[in-house]
C-alpha atoms as a PDB file:
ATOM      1  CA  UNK A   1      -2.600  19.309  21.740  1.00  0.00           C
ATOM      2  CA  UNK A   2      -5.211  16.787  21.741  1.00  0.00           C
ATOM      3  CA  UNK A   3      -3.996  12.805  20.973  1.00  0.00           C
ATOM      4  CA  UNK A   4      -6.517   9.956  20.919  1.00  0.00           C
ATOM      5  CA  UNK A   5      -4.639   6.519  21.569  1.00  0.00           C
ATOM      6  CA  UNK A   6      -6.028   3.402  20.333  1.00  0.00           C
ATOM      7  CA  UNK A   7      -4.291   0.035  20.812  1.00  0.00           C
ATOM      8  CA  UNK A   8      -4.775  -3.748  21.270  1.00  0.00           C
ATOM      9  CA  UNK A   9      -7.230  -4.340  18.161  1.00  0.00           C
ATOM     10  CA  UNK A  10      -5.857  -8.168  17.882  1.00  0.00           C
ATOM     11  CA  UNK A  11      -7.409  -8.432  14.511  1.00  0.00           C
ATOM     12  CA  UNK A  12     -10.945  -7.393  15.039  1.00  0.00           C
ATOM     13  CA  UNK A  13     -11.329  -5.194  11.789  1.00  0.00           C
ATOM     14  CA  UNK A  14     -14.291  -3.093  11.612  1.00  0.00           C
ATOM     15  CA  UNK A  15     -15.053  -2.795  15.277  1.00  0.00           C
ATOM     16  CA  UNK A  16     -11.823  -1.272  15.973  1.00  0.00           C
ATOM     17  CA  UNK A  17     -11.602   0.503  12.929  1.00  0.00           C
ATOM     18  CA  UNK A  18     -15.238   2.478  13.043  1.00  0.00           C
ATOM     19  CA  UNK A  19     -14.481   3.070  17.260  1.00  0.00           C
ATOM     20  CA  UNK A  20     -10.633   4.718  15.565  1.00  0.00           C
ATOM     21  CA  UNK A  21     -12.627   6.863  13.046  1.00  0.00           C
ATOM     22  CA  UNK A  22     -15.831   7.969  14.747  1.00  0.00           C
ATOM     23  CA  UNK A  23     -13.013   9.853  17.424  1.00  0.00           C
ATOM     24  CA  UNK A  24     -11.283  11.309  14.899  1.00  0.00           C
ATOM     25  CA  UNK A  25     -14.379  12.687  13.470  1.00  0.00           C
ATOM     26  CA  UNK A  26     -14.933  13.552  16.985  1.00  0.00           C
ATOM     27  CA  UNK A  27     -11.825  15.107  17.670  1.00  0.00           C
ATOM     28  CA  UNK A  28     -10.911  16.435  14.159  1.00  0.00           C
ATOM     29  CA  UNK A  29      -7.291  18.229  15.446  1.00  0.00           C
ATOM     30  CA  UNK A  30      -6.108  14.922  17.221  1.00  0.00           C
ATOM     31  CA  UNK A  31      -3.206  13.302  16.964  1.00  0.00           C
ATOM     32  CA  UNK A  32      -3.673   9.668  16.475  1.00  0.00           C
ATOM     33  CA  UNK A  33      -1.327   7.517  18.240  1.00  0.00           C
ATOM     34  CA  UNK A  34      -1.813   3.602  17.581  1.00  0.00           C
ATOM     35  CA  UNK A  35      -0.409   1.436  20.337  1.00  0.00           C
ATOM     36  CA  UNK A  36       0.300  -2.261  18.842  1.00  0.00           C
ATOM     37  CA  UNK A  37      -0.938  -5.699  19.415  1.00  0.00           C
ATOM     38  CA  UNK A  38      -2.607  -5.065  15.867  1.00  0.00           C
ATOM     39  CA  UNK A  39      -3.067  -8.868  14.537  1.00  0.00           C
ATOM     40  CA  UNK A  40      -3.015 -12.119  15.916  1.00  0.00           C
ATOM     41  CA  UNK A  41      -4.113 -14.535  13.813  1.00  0.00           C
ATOM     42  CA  UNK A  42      -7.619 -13.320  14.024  1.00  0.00           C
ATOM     43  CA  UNK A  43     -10.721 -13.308  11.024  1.00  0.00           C
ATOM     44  CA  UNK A  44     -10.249  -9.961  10.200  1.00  0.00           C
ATOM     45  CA  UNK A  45      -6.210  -9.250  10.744  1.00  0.00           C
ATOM     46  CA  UNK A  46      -5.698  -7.871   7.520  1.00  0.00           C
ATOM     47  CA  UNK A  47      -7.834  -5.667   7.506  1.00  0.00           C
ATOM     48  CA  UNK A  48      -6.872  -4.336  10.627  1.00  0.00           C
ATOM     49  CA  UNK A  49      -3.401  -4.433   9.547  1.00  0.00           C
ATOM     50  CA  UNK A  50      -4.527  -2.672   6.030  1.00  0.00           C
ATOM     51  CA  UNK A  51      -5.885  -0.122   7.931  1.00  0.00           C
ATOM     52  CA  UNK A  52      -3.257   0.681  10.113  1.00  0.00           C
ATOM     53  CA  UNK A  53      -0.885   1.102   7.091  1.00  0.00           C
ATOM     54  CA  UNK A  54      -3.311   3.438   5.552  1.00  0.00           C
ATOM     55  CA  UNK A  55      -2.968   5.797   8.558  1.00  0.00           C
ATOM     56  CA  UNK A  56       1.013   5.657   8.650  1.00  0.00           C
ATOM     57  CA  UNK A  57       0.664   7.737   5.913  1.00  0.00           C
ATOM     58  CA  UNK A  58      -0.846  10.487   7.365  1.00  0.00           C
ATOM     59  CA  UNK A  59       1.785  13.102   9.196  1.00  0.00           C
ATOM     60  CA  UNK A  60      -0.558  13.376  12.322  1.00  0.00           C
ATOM     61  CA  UNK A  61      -0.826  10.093  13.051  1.00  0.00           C
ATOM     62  CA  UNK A  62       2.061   8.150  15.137  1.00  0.00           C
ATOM     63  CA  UNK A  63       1.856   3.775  14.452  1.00  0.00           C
ATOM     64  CA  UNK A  64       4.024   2.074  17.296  1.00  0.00           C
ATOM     65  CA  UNK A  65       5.404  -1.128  16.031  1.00  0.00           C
ATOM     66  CA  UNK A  66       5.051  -3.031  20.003  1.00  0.00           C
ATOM     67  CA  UNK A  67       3.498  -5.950  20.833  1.00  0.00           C
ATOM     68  CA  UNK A  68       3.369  -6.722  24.401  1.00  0.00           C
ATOM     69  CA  UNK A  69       7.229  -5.597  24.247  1.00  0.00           C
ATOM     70  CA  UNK A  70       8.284  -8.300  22.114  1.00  0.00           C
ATOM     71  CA  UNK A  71       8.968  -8.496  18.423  1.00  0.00           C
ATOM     72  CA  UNK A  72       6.526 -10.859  17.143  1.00  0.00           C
ATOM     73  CA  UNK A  73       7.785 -13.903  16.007  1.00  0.00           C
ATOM     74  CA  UNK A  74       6.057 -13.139  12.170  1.00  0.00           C
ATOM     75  CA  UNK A  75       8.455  -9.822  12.681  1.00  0.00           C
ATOM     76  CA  UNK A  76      11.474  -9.950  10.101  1.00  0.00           C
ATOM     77  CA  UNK A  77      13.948  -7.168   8.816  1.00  0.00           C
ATOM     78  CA  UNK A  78      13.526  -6.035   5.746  1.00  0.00           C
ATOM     79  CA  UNK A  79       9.732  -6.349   5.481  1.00  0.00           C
END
């Protein structure tokens, strides 16, 4: 099995997002693994963050909830 692993996005929105989908287009049988460090604050963290809950949703993709280790400190049970 093929996985493509893309992590560390910190908010950037389309950049990330287009670089994400172009290798799954690429790599159509891929299992998408997403690594953390998603938002930080940045312009386009929501979007970033939208995204990445879009893809939860699909059974071949994997979304690690890490960030450098650490729970952020925006992290709270229950949300």
């Amino acid at each position: 099995m093929e996985y493509i692993f893309a992590s560390d996005p910190h908010g950037t929105g389309k950049a990330w997002i287009n670089l994400v989908k172009q290798a799954q287009t690429d790599y159509p049988d891929a299992k998408l693994v997403l690594g953390g460090d998603y938002i930080d604050g940045r312009k386009h963290s929501k979007e970033t963050l939208d995204f990445v809950m879009e893809q939860a949703a699909n059974p071949n993709v994997e979304v690690l909830l890490v960030t450098n280790g650490r729970k952020p400190p925006y992290f709270s049970e229950g949300i």
